[in-house]
N, C-alpha and C. Protein backbone atom coordinates (compact mmCIF):
# COMPACT_ATOMS: atom_id res chain seq x y z
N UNK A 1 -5.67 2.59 -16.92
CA UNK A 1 -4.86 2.63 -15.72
C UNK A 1 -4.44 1.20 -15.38
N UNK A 2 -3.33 0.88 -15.44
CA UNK A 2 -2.57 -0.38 -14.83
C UNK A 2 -1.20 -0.26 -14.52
N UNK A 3 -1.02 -0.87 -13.30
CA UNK A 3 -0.21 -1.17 -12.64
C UNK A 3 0.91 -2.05 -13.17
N UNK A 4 1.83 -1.64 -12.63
CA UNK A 4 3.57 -2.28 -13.31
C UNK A 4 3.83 -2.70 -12.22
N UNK A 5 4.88 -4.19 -11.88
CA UNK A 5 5.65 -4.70 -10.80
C UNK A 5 6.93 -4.68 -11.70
N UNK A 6 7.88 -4.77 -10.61
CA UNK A 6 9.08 -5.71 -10.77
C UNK A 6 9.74 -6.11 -10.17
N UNK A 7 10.29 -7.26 -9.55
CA UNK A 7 11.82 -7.53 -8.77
C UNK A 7 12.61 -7.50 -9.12
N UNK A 8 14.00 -7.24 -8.63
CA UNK A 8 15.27 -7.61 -9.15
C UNK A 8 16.00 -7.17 -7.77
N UNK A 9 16.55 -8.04 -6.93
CA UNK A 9 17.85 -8.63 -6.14
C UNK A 9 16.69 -7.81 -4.76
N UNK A 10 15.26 -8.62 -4.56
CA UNK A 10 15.17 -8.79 -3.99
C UNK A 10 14.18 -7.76 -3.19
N UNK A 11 14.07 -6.24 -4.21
CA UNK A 11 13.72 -5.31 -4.02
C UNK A 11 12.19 -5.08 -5.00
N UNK A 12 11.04 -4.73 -4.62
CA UNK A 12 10.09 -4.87 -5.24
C UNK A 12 9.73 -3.46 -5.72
N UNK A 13 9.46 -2.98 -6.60
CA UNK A 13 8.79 -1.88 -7.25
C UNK A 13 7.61 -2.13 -8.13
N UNK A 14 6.56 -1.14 -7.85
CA UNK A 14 5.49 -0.98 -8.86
C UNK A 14 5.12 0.17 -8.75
N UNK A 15 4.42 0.62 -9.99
CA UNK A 15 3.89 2.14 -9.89
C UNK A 15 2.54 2.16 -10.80
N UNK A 16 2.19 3.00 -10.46
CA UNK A 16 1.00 3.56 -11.77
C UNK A 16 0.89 5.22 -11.91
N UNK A 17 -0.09 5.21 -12.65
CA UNK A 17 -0.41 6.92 -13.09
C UNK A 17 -1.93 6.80 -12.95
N UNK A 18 -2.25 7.97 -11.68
CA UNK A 18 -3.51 7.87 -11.36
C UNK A 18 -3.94 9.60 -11.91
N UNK A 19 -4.97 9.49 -12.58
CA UNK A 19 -5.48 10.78 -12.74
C UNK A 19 -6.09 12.01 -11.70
N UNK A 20 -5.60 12.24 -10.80
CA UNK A 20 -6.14 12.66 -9.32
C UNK A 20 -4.96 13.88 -9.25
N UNK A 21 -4.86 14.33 -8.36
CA UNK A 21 -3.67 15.22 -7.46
C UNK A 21 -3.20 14.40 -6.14
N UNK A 22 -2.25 14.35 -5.85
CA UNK A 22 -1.74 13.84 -5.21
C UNK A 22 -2.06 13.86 -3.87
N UNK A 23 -2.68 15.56 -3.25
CA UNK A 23 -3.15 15.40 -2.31
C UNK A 23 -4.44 14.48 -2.09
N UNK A 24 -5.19 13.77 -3.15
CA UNK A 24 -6.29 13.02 -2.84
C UNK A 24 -5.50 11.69 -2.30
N UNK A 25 -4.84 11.25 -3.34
CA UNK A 25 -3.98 9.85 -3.29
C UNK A 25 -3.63 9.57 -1.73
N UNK A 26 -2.75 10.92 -1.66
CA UNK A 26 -1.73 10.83 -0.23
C UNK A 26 -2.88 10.20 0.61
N UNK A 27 -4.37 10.87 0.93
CA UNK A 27 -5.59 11.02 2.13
C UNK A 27 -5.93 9.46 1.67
N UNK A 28 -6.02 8.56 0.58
CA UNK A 28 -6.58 7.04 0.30
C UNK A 28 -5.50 6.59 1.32
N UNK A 29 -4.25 6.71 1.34
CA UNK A 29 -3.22 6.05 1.91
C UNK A 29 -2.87 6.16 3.28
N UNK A 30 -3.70 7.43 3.69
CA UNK A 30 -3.58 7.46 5.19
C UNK A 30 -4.78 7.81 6.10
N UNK A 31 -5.91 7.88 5.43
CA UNK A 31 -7.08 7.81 5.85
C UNK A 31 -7.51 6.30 6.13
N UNK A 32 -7.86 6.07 7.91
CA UNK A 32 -8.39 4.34 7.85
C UNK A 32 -9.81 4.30 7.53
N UNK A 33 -10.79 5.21 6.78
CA UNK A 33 -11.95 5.02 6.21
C UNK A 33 -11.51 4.51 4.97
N UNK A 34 -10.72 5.73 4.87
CA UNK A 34 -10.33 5.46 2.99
C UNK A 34 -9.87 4.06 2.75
N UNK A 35 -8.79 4.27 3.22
CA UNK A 35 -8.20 2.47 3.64
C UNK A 35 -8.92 1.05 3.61
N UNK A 36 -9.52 1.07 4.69
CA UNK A 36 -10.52 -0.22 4.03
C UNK A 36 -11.50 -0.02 3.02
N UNK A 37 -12.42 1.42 2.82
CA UNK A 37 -12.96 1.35 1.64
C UNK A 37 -12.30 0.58 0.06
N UNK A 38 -11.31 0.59 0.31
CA UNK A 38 -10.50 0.68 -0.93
C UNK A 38 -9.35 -0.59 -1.13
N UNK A 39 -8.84 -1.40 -0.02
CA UNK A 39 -7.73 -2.01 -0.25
C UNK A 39 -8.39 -3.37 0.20
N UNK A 40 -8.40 -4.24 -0.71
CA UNK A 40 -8.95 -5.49 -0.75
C UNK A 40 -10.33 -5.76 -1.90
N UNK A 41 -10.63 -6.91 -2.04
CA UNK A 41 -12.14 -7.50 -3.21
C UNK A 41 -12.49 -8.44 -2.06
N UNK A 42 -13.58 -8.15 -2.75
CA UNK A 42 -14.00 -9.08 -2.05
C UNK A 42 -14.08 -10.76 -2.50
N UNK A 43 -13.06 -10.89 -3.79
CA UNK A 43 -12.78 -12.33 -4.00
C UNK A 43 -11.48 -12.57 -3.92
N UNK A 44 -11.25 -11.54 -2.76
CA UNK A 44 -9.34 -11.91 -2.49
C UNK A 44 -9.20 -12.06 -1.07
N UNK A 45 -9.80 -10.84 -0.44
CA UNK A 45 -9.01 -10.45 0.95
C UNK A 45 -10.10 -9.24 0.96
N UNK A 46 -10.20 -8.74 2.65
CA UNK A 46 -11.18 -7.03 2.69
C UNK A 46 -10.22 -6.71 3.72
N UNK A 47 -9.76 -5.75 4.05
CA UNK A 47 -9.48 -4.78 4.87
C UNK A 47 -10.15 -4.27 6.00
N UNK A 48 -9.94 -4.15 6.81
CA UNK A 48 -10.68 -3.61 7.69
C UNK A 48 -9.83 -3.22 9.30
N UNK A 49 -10.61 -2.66 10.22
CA UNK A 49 -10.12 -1.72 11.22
C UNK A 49 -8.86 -1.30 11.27
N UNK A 50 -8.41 -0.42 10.39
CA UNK A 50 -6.92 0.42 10.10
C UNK A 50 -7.27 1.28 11.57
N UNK A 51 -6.19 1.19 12.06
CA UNK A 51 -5.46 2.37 13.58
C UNK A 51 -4.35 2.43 12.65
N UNK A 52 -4.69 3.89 13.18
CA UNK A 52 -3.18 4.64 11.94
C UNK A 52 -3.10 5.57 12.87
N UNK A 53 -1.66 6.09 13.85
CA UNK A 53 -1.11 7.10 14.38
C UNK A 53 -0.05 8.12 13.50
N UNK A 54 -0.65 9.05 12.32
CA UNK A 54 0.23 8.88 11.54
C UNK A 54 1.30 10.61 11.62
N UNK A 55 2.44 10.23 12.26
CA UNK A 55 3.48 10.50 12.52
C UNK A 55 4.59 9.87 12.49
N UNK A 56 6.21 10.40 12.45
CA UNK A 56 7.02 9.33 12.41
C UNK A 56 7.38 8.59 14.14
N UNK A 57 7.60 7.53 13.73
CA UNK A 57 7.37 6.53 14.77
C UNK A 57 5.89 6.07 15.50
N UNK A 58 4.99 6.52 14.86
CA UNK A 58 3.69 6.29 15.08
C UNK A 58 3.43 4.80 14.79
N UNK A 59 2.31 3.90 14.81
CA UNK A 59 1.99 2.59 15.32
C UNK A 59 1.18 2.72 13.72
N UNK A 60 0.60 1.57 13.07
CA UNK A 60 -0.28 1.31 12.21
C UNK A 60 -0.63 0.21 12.22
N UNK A 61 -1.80 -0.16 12.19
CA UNK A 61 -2.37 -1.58 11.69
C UNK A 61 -3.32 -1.88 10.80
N UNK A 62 -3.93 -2.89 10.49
CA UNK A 62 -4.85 -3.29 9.53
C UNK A 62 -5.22 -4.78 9.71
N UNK A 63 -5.99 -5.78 9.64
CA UNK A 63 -6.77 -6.43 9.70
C UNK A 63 -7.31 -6.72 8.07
N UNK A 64 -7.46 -8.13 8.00
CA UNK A 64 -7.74 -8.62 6.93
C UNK A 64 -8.66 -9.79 7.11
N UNK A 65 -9.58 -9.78 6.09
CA UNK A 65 -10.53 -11.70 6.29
C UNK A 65 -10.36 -11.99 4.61
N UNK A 66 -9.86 -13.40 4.12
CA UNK A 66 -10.40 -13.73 3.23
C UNK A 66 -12.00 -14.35 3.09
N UNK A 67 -12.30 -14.88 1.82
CA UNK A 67 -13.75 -15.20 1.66
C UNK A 67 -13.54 -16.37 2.16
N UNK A 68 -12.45 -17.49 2.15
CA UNK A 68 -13.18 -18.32 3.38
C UNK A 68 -12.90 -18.42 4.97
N UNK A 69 -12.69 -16.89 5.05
CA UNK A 69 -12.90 -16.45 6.49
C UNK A 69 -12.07 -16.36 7.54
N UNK A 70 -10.81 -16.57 6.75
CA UNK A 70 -9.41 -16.88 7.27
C UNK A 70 -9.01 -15.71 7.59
N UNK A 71 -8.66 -14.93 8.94
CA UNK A 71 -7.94 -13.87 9.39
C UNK A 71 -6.42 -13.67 9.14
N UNK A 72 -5.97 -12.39 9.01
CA UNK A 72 -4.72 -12.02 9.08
C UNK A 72 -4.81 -10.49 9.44
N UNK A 73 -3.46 -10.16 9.73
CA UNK A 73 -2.88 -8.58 10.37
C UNK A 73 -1.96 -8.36 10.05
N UNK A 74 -1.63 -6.78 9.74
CA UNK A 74 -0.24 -6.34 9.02
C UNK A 74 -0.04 -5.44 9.77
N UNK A 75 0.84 -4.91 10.57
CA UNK A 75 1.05 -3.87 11.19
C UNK A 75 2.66 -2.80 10.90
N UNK A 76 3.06 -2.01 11.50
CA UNK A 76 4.62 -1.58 11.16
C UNK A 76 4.24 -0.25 11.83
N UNK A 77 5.24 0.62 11.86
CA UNK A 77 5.57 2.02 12.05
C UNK A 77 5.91 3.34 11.10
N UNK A 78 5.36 3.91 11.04
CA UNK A 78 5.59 5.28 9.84
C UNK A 78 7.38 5.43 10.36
N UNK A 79 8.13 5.72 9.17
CA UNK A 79 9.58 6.37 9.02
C UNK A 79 9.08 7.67 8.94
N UNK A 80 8.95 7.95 7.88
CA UNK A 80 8.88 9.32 6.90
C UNK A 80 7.64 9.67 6.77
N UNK A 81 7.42 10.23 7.09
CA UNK A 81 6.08 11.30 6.66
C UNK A 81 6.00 12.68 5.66
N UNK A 82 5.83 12.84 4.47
CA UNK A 82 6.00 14.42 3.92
C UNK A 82 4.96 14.35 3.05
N UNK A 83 3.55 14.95 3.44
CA UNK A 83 2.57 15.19 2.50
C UNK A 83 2.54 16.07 1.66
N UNK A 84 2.17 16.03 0.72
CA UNK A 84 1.82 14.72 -0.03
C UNK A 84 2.69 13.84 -1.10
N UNK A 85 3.92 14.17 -0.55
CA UNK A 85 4.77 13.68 -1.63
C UNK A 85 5.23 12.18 -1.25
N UNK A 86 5.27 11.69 -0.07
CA UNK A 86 6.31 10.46 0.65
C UNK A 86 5.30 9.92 1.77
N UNK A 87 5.69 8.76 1.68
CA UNK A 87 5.14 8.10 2.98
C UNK A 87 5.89 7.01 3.22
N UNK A 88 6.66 6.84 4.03
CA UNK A 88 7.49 5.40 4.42
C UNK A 88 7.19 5.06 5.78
N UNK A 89 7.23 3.36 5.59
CA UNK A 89 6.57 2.68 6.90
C UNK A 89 6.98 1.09 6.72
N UNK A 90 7.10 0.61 8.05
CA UNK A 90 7.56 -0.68 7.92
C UNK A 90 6.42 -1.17 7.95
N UNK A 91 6.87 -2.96 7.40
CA UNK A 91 5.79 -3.69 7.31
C UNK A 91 6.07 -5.30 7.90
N UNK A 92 4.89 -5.66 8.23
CA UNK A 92 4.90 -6.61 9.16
C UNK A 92 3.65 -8.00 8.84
N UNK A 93 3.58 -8.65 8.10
CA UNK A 93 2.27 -9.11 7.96
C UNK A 93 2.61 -11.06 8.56
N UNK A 94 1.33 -11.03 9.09
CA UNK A 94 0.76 -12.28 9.58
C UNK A 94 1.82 -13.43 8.94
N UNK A 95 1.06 -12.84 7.61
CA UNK A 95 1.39 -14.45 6.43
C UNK A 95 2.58 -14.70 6.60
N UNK A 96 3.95 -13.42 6.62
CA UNK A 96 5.01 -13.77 6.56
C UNK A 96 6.14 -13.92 7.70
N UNK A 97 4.84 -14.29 8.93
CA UNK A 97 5.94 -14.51 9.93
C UNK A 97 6.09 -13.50 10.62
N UNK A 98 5.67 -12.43 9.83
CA UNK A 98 5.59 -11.25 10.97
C UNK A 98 7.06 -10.64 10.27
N UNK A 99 7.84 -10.98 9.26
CA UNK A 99 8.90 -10.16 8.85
C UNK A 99 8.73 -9.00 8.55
N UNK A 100 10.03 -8.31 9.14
CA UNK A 100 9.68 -6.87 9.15
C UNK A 100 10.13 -6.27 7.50
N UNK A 101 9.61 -5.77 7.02
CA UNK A 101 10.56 -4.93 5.48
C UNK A 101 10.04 -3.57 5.44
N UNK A 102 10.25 -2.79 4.54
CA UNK A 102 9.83 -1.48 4.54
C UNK A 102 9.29 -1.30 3.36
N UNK A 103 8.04 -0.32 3.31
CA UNK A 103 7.65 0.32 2.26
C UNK A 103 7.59 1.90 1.98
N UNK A 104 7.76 2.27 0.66
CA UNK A 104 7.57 3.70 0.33
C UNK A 104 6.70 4.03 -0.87
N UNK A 105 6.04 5.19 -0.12
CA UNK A 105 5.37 5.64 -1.42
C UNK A 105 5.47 6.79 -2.09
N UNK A 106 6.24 6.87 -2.80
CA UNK A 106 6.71 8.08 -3.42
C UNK A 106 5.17 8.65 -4.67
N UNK A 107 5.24 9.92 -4.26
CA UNK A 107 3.70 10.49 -5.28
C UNK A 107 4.15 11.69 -5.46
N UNK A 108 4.73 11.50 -7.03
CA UNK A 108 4.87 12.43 -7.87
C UNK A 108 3.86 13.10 -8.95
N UNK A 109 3.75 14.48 -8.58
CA UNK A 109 2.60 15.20 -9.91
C UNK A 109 2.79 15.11 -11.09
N UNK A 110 2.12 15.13 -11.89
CA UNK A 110 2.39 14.88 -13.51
C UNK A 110 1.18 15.76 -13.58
N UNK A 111 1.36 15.74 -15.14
CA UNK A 111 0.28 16.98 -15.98
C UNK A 111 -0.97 16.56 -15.88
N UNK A 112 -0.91 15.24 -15.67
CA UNK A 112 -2.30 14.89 -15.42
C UNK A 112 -3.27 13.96 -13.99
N UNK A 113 -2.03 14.42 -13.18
CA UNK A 113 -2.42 13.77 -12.38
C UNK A 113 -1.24 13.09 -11.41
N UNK A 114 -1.02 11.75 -10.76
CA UNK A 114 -0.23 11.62 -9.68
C UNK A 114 0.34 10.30 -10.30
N UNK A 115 1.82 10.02 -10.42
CA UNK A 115 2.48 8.73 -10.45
C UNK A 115 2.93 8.22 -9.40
N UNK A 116 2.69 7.28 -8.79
CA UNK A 116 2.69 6.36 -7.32
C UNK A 116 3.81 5.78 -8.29
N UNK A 117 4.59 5.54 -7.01
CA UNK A 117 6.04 4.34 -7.13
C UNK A 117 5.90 4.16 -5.76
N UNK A 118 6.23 2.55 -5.80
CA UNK A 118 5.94 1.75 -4.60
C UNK A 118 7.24 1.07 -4.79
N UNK A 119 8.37 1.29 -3.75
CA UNK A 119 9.76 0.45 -3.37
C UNK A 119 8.88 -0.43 -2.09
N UNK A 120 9.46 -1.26 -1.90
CA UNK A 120 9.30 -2.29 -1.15
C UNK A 120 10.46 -3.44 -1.06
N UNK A 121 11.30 -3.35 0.03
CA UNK A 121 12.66 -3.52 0.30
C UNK A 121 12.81 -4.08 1.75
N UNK A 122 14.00 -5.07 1.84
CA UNK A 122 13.83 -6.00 3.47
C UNK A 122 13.79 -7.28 3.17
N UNK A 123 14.00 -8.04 2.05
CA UNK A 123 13.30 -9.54 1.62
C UNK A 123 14.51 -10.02 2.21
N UNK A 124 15.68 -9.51 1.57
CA UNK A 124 17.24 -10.39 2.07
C UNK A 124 17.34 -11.21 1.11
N UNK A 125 17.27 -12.89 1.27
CA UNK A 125 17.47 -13.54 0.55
C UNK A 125 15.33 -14.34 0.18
N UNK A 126 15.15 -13.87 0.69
CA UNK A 126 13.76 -14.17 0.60
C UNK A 126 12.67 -13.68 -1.36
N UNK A 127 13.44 -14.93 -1.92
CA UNK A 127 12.71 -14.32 -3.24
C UNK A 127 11.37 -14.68 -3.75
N UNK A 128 11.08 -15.52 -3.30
CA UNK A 128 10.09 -16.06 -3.37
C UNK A 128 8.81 -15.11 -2.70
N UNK A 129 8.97 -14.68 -1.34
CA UNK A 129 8.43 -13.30 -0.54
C UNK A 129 8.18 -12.33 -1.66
N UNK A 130 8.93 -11.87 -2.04
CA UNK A 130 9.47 -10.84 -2.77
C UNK A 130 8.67 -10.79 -4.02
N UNK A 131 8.40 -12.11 -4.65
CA UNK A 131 7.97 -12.57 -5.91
C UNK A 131 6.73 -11.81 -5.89
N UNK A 132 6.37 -12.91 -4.47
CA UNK A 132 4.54 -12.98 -4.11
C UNK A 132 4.17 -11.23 -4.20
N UNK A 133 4.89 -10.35 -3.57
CA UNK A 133 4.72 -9.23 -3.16
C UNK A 133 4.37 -8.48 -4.00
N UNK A 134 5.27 -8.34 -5.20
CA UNK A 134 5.00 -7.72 -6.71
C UNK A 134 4.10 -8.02 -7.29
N UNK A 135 3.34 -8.84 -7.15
CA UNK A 135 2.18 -9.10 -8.03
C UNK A 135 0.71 -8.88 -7.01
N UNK A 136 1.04 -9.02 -6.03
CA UNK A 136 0.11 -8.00 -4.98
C UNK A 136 0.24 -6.52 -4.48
N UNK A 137 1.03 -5.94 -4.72
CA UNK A 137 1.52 -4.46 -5.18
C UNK A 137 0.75 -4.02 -6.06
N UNK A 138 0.67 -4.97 -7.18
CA UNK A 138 0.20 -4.49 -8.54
C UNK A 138 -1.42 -4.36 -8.20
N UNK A 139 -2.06 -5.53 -7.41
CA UNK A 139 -3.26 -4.93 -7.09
C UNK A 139 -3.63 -4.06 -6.10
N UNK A 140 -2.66 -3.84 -5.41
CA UNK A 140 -3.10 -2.75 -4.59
C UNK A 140 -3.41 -1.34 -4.83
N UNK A 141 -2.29 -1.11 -5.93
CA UNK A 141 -2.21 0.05 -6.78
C UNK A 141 -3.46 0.85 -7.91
N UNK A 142 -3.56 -0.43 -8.47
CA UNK A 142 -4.77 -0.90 -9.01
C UNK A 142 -6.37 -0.49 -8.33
N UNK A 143 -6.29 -1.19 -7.46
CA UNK A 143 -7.75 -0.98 -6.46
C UNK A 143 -7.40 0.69 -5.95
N UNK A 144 -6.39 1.22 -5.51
CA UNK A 144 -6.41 2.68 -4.97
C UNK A 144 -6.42 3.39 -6.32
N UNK A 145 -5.76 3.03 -7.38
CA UNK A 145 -6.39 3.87 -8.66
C UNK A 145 -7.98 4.43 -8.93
N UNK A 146 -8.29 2.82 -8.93
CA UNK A 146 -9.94 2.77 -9.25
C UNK A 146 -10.59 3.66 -8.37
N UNK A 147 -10.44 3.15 -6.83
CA UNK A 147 -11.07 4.39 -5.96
C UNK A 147 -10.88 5.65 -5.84
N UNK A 148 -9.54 5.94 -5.89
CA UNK A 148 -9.12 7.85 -5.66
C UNK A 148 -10.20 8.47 -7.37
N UNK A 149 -9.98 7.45 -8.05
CA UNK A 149 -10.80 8.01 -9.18
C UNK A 149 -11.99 8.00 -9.52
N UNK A 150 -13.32 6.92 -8.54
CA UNK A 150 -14.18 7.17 -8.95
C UNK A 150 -15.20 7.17 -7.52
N UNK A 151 -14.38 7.49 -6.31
CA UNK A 151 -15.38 8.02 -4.84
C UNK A 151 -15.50 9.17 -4.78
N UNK A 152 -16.00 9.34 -4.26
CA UNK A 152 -16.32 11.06 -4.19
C UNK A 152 -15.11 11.54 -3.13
N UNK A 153 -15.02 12.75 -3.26
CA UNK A 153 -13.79 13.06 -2.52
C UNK A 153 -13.81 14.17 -1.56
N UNK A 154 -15.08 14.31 -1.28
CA UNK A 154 -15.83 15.41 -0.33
C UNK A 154 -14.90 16.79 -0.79
């Protein structure tokens, strides 16, 4: 299981193929247990207290510490909601000023399981943003692989 990025004019995509059903995937992505269980290392960044109102126009946040203890927050609003196939929501994080862009998560079934595609769109002329983003996409994808596939899933 690994994760693909790419940019081009500004627009970020990555995806993977997780062996799960999609309805598990969708619950990592909008569950705030699941959520911090799962999104961050602890030699990068941890996650922690997700408030998720999740409806469209609903509120979301998240909270972050790196290991040397440095805080940040990402927050935005759900667009789209359609379980378990879609989830779109803006995004807002600390690091970048608080710029707003949007993300989607499109989760398509396959024979064996669920292909995540992650658009991530809003940079403008911001490529460098954009750069950074794709290659942290890729671990995000990555780390929710690993978990939808090996936590228990009540």
């Amino acid at each position: 299981m690994r994760a693909l990025a790419n940019v081009d004019g500004g627009v970020v995509k990555a995806e993977i193929e997780i062996d799960t059903a999609p309805e598990r995937v969708f619950r990592s992505l909008t569950d705030p247990g699941e959520l911090a269980a799962w999104w961050g290392s602890d030699d990068m960044y941890r996650t922690y207290d997700w408030q998720i109102d999740l409806r469209p126009g609903g509120a979301w946040s998240a909270k972050a510490r790196a290991p040397d203890g440095t805080e940040m927050t990402v927050d935005g609003t759900y667009v789209e909601i359609d379980p378990p196939r879609l989830l779109v929501f803006t995004w807002r994080p600390s690091w970048d000023d608080f710029a707003e862009t949007t993300v989607r998560f499109d989760l398509q079934r396959t024979a064996s399981g669920t292909r995540v595609l992650v658009t991530h769109t809003g940079f403008g002329d911001r490529a460098m943003a954009a750069a950074g983003t794709g290659e942290g996409w890729k671990r995000v994808l990555e780390w929710l692989g690993e978990h939808v596939t090996t936590a228990p899933s009540d």
